[in-house]
Protein backbone atom coordinates (compact mmCIF):
# COMPACT_ATOMS: atom_id res chain seq x y z
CA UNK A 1 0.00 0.00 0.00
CA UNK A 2 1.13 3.28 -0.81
CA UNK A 3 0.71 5.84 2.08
CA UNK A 4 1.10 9.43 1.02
CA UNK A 5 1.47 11.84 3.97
CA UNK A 6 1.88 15.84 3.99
CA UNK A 7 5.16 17.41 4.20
CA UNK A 8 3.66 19.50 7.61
CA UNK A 9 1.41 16.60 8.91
CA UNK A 10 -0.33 14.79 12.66
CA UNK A 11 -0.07 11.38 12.13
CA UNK A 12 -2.49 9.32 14.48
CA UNK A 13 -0.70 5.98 14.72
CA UNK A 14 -4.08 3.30 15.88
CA UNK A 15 -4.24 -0.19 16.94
CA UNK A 16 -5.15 -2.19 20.19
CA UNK A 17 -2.28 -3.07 22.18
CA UNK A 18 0.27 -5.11 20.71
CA UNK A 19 -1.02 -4.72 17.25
CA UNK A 20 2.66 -3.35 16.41
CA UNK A 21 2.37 0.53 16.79
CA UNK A 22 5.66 1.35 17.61
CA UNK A 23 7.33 -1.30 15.30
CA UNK A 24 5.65 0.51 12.59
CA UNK A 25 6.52 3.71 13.87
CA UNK A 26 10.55 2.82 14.24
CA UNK A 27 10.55 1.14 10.75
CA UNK A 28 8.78 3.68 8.52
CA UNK A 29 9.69 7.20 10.47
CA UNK A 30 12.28 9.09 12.18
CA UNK A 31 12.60 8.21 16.04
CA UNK A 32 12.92 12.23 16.31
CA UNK A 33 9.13 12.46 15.14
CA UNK A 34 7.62 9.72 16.66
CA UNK A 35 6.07 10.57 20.24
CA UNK A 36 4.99 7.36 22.45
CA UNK A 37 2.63 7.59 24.97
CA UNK A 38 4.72 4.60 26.67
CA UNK A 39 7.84 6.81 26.74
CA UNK A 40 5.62 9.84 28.20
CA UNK A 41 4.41 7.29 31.01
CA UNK A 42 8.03 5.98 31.87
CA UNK A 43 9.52 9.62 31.61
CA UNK A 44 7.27 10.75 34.53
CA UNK A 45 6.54 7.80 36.75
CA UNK A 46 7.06 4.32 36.46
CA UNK A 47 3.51 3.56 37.58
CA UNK A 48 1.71 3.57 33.88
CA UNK A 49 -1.22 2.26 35.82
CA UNK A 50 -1.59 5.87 37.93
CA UNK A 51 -4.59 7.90 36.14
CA UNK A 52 -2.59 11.16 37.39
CA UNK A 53 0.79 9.67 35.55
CA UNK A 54 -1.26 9.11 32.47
CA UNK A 55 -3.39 12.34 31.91
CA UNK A 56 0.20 14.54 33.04
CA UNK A 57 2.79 11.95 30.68
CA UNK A 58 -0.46 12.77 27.81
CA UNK A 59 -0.57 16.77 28.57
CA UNK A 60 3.11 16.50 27.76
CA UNK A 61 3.28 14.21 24.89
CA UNK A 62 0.89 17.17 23.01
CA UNK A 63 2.75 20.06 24.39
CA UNK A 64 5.71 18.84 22.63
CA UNK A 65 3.69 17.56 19.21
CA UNK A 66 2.39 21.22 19.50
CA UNK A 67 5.77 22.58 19.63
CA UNK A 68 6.71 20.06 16.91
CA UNK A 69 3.88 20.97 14.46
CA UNK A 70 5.07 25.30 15.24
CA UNK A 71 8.15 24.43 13.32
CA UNK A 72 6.66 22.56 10.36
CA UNK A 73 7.94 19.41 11.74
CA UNK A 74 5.85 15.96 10.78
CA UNK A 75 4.65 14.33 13.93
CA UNK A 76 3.84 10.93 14.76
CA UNK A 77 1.07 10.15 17.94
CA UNK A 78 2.54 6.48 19.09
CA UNK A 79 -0.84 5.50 21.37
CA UNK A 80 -3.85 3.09 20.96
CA UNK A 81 -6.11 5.99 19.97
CA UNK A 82 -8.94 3.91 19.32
CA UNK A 83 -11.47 5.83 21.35
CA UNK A 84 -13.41 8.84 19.73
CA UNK A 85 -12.07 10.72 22.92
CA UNK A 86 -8.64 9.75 22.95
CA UNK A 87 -8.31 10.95 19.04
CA UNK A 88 -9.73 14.83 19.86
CA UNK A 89 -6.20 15.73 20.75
CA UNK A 90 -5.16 14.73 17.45
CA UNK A 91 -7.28 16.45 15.52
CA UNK A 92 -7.32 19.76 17.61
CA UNK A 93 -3.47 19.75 17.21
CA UNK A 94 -3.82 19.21 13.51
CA UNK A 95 -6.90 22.62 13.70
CA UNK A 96 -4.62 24.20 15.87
CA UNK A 97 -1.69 24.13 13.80
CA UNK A 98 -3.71 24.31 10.24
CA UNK A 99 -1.99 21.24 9.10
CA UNK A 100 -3.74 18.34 7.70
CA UNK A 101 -4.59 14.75 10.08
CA UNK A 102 -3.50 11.28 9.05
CA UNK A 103 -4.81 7.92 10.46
CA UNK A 104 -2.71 5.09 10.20
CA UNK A 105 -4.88 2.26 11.50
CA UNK A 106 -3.26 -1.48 12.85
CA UNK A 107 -6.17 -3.60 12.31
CA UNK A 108 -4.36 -6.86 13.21
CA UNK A 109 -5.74 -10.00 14.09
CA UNK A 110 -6.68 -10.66 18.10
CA UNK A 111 -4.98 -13.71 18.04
CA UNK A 112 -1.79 -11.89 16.61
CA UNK A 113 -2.16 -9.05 19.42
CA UNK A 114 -2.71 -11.59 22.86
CA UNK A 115 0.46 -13.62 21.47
CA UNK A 116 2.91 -10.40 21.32
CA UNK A 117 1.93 -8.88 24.66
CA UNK A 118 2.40 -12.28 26.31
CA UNK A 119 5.53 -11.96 25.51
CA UNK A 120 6.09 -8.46 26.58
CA UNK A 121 7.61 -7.96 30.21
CA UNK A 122 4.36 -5.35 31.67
CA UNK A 123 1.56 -5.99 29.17
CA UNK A 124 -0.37 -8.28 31.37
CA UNK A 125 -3.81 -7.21 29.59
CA UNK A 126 -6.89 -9.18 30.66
CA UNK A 127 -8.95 -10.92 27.35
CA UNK A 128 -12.06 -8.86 28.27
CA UNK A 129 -9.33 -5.45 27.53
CA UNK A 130 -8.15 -6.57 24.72
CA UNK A 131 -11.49 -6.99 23.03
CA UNK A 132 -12.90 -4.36 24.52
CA UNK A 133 -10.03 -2.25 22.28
CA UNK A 134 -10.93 -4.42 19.04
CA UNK A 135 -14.47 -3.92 19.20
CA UNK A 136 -13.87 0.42 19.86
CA UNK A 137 -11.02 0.47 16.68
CA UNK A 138 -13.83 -1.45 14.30
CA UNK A 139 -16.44 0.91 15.60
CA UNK A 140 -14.16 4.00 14.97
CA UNK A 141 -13.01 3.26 11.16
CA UNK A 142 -15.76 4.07 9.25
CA UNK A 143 -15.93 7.39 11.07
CA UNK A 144 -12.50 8.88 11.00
CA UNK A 145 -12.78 10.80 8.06
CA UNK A 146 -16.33 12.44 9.24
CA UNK A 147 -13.69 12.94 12.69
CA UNK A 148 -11.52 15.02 10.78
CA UNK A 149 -9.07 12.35 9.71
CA UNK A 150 -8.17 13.81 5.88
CA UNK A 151 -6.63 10.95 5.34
CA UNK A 152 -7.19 7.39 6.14
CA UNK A 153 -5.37 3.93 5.80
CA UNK A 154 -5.90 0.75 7.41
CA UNK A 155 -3.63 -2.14 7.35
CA UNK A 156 -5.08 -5.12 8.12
CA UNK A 157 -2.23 -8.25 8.67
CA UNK A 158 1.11 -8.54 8.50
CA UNK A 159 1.73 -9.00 4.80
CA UNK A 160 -0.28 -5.41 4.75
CA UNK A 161 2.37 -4.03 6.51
CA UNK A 162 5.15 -5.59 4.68
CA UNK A 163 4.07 -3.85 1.08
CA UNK A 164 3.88 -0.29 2.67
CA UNK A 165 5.46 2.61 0.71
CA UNK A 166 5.75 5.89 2.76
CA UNK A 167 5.75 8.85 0.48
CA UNK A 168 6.15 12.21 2.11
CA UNK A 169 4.35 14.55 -0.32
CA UNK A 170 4.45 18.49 -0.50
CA UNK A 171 1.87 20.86 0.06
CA UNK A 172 0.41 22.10 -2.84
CA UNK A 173 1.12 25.45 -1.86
CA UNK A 174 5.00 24.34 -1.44
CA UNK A 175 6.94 26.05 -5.00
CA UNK A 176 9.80 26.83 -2.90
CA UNK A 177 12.36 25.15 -5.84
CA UNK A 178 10.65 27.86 -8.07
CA UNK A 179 12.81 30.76 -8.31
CA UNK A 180 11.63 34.37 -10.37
CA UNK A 181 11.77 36.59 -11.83
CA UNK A 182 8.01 36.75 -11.83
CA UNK A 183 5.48 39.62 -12.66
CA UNK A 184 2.84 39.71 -9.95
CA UNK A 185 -0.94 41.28 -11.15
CA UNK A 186 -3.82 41.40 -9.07
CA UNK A 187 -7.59 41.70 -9.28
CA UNK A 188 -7.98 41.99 -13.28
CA UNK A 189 -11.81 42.20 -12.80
CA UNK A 190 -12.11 41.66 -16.58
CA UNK A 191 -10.52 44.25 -17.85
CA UNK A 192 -8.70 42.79 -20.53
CA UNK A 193 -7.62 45.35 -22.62
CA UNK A 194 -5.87 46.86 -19.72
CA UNK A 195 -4.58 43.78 -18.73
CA UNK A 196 -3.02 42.90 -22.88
CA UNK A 197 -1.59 46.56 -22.53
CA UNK A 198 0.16 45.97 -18.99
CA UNK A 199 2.02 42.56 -20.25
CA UNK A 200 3.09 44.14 -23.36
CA UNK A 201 4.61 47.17 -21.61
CA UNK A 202 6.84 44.08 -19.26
CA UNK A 203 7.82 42.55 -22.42
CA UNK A 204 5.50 39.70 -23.27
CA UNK A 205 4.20 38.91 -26.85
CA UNK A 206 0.58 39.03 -27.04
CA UNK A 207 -1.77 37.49 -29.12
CA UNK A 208 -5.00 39.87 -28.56
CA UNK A 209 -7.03 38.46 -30.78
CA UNK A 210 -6.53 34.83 -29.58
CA UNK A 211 -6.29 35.46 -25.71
CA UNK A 212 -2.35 34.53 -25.79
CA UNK A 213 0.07 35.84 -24.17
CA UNK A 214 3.91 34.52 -24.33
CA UNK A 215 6.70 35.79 -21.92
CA UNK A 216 10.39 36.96 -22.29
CA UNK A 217 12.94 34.04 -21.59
CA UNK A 218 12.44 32.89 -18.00
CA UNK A 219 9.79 35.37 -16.84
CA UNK A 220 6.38 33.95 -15.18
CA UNK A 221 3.55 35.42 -14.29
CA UNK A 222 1.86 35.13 -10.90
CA UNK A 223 -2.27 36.57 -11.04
CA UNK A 224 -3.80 37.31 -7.59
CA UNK A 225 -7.00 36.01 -8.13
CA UNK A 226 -9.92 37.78 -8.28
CA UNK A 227 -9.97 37.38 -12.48
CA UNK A 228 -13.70 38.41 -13.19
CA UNK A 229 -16.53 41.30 -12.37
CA UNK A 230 -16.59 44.62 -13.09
CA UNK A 231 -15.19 44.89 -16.47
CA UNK A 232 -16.26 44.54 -19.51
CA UNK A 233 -14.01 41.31 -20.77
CA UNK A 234 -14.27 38.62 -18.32
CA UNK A 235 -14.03 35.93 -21.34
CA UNK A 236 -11.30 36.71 -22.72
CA UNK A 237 -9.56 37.06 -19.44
CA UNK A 238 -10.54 33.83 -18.45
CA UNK A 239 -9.04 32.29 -22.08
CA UNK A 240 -5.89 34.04 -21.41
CA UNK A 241 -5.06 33.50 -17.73
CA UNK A 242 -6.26 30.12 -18.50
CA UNK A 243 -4.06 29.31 -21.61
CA UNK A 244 -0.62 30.91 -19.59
CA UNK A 245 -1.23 28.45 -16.67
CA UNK A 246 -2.09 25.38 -18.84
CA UNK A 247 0.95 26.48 -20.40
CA UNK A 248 3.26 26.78 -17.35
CA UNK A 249 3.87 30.22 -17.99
CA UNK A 250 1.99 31.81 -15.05
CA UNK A 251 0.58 30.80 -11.73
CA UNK A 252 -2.79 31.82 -10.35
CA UNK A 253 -4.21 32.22 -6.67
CA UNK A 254 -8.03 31.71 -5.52
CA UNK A 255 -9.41 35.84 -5.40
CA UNK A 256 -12.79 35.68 -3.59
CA UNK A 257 -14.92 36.93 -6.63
CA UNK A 258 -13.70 33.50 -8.25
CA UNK A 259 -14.86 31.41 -5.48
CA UNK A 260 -18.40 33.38 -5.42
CA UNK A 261 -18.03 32.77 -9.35
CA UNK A 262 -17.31 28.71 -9.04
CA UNK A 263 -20.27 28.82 -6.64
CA UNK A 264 -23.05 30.23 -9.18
CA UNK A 265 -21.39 27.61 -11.52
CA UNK A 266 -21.96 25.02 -9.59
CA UNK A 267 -25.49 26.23 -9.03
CA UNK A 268 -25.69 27.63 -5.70
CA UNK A 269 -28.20 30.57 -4.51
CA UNK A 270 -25.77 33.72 -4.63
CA UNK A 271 -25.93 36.83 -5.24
CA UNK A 272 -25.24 38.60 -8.23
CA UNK A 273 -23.67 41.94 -6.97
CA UNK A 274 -20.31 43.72 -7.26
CA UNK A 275 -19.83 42.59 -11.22
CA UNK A 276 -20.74 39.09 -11.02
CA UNK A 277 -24.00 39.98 -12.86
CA UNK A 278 -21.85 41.03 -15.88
CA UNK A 279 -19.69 37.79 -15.59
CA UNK A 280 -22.92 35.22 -15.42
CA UNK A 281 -24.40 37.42 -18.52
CA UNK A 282 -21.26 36.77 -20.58
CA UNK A 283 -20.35 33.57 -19.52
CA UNK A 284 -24.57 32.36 -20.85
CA UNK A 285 -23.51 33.35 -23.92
CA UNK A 286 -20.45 30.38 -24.11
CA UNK A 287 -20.53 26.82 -25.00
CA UNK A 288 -21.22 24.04 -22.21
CA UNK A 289 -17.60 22.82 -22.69
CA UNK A 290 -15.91 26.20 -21.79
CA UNK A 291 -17.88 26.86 -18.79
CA UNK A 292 -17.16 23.40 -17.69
CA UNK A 293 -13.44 24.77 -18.68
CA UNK A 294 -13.80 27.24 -16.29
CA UNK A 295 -15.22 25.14 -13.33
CA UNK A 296 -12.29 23.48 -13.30
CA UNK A 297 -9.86 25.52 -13.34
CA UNK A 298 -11.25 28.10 -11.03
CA UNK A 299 -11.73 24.72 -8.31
CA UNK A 300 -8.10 23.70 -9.26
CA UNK A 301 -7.09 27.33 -7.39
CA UNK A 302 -5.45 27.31 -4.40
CA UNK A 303 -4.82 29.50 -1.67
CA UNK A 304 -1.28 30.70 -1.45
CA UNK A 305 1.80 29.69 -2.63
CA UNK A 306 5.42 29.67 -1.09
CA UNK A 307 8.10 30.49 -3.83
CA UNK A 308 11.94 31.21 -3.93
CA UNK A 309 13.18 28.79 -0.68
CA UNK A 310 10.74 30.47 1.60
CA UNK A 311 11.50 34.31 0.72
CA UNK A 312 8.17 34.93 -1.30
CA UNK A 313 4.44 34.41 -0.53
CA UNK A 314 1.95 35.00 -2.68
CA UNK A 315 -1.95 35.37 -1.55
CA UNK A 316 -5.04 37.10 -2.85
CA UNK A 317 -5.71 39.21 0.28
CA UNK A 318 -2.30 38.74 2.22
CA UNK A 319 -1.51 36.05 5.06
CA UNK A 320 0.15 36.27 8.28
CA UNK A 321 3.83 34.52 8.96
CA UNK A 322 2.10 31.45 10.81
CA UNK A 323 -0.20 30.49 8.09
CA UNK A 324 2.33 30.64 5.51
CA UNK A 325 2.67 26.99 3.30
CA UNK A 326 -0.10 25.69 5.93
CA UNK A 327 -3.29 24.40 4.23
CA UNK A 328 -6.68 24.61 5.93
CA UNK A 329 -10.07 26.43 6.27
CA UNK A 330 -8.91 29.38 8.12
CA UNK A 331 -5.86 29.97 5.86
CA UNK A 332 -7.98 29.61 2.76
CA UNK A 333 -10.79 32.70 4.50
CA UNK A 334 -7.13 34.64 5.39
CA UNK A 335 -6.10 34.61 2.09
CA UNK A 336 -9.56 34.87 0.28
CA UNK A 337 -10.50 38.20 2.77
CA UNK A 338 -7.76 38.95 5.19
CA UNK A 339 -7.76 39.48 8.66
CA UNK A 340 -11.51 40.66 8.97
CA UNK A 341 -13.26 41.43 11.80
CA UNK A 342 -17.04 39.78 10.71
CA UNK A 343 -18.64 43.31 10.56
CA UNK A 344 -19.24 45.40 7.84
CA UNK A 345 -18.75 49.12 7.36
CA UNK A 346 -20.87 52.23 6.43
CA UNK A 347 -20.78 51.07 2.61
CA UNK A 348 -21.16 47.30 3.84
CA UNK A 349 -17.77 46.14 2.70
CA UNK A 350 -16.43 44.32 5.53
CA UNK A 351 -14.39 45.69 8.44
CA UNK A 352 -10.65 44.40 7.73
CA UNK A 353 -7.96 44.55 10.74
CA UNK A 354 -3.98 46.08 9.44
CA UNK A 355 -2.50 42.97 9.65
CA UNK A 356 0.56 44.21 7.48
CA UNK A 357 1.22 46.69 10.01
CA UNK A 358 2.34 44.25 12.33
CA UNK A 359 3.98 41.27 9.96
CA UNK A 360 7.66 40.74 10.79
CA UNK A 361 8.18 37.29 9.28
CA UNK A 362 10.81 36.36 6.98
CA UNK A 363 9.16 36.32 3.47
CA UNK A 364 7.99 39.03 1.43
CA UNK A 365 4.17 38.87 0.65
CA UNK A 366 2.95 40.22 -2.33
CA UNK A 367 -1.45 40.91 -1.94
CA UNK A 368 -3.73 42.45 -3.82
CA UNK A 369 -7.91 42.61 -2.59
CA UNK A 370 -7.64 46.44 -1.39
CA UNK A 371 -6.64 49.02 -3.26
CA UNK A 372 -4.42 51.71 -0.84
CA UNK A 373 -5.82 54.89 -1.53
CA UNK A 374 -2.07 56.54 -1.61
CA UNK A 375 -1.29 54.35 -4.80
């Protein structure tokens, strides 16, 4: 089985006692990232029986994952974890942290599990405990993902185990190999003729007519979202931002007028205000297969991306330090509308906090979403 786990990732390691946890744990990760609950319990008392001993050697055991997770560092929970309870830990680091959740699940024989801790010094488990375990891990499986858990794999015997491939995959967001120069443009809002005018003045050969647009020798372009309304050309920007991606020659960010867009596409009740109206009215008038075109490519959008080792971030609305090459609901709203405060002001936009004011971190972050009035 091939197990693909995120670069900045919780890893809930689950199976009843003896099921081969921390075998699994020693053969597949770094001893550095793996944190046992057994080690916990023998680091603060040597009676694992002691409720006190447990809860405290558990308090700990998260205080340092949460540490762990701070620094982008994968972490691996070594512990039964087959009560609903026991998991919430897990997946309120993984919130905390807005890094994704992965359940590894030991679903090994009984049988298997009463013959290993027989044999280990301490593990003198009643049967009634040891099925007790079984029966909660079965009952927890088909639920993990509705838990939280955004990714799921369950091993069932020893051979299982034997054909595992651990792939450590990057973040979507992660372009940190991806060097400039790049030419950053945000919030076309359809106007395209603008838009043909502005990448002819940086050097690029465009083909008007065709919605094309080539660049100089190893120049990209990164758009910051927010493609349609307003204007009077959302088609053609749509063919041409397209085409450049497609092409590798430019990157594109989720704006939050192209998520409202994808929505109406995908036919939910929304309103049509601030330009959309003009979008939906020229978008009627194109073929099934290009607005299916453009449903995909405006879901295939991320939030934010991380380029040149770390030094750039790029984001529709901006993003703070500790969100930065993180993936999750509240870093997707950052991006999409800032730092905002849930109210609205006297002209009903909504009330955004100065979060630029304050940022200090390392990489440069390049935003668009609202215009300074100075500029």
């Amino acid at each position: 089985m091939r197990i693909e786990i995120p670069e900045i990732a919780v890893v809930a390691l689950m199976g009843v006692s003896g099921s081969g946890k921390s075998t699994f744990a020693n053969k597949f990760f770094k001893s550095t990232e793996v944190l046992s609950s057994d080690y916990f319990r023998a680091l603060i008392s040597d009676d694992e029986s002691n409720q006190f001993v447990t809860a405290q050697a558990f308090d700990t055991l998260y205080y340092v994952a949460n540490k762990r997770l701070e620094l982008g560092l994968m972490t691996v929970i070594d512990a039964t974890n087959v009560q609903k309870e026991a998991r919430a830990p897990v997946l309120h680091l993984a919130k905390g942290q807005n890094c994704h959740a992965v359940a590894i699940v030991l679903d090994m024989p009984e049988k298997l599990c009463r013959a290993r801790n027989e044999k280990r010094p301490g593990r003198d488990f009643s049967g009634h405990v040891m099925t007790r375990q079984g029966e909660q891990l079965r009952r927890s499986i088909r639920h993990l993902r509705k838990e939280g858990f955004r990714y799921v794999y369950i091993l069932k015997s020893e051979e299982d185990i034997d054909h595992v491939e651990i792939v450590r995959t990057l973040l979507w967001n992660n372009k940190k190999a991806e060097s400039g120069p790049f030419d950053i443009i945000g919030d076309i809002h359809g106007c395209y003729d603008e838009l043909c005018a502005l990448l002819e003045k940086l050097g690029y050969t465009v083909g008007k007519e065709k919605c094309t647009a080539a660049p100089p020798e190893n120049r990209r372009v990164i758009f910051l979202g927010d493609l349609c309304d307003r204007g009077p050309k959302n088609i053609e920007v749509l063919r041409l931002v397209m085409a450049m991606v497609q092409a590798g020659t430019a990157y594109c960010v989720a704006g939050n007028h192209d998520v409202k867009l994808l929505k109406k596409l995908r036919g939910s009740n929304v309103r049509l205000t601030h330009g959309l109206d003009k979008t939906v009215e020229q978008l009627d008038a194109q073929s099934e297969a290009f607005i299916t075109e453009v449903k995909a490519f405006l879901d295939s959008l991320i939030s934010h991306y991380v380029f040149d080792g770390g030094k750039l971030v790029v984001a529709h609305a901006g993003l703070k330090e500790k969100y930065q090459g993180r993936g999750s609901r509240r870093v997707r709203d950052f991006c999409l509308y800032g730092d905002t405060t849930g109210e609205t002001d006297a002209y009903g936009l909504p009330v955004r906090l100065p979060w630029a004011r304050e940022y200090r971190g390392n990489a440069a972050v390049v935003y668009g979403h609202t215009p300074p009035p100075d500029v």
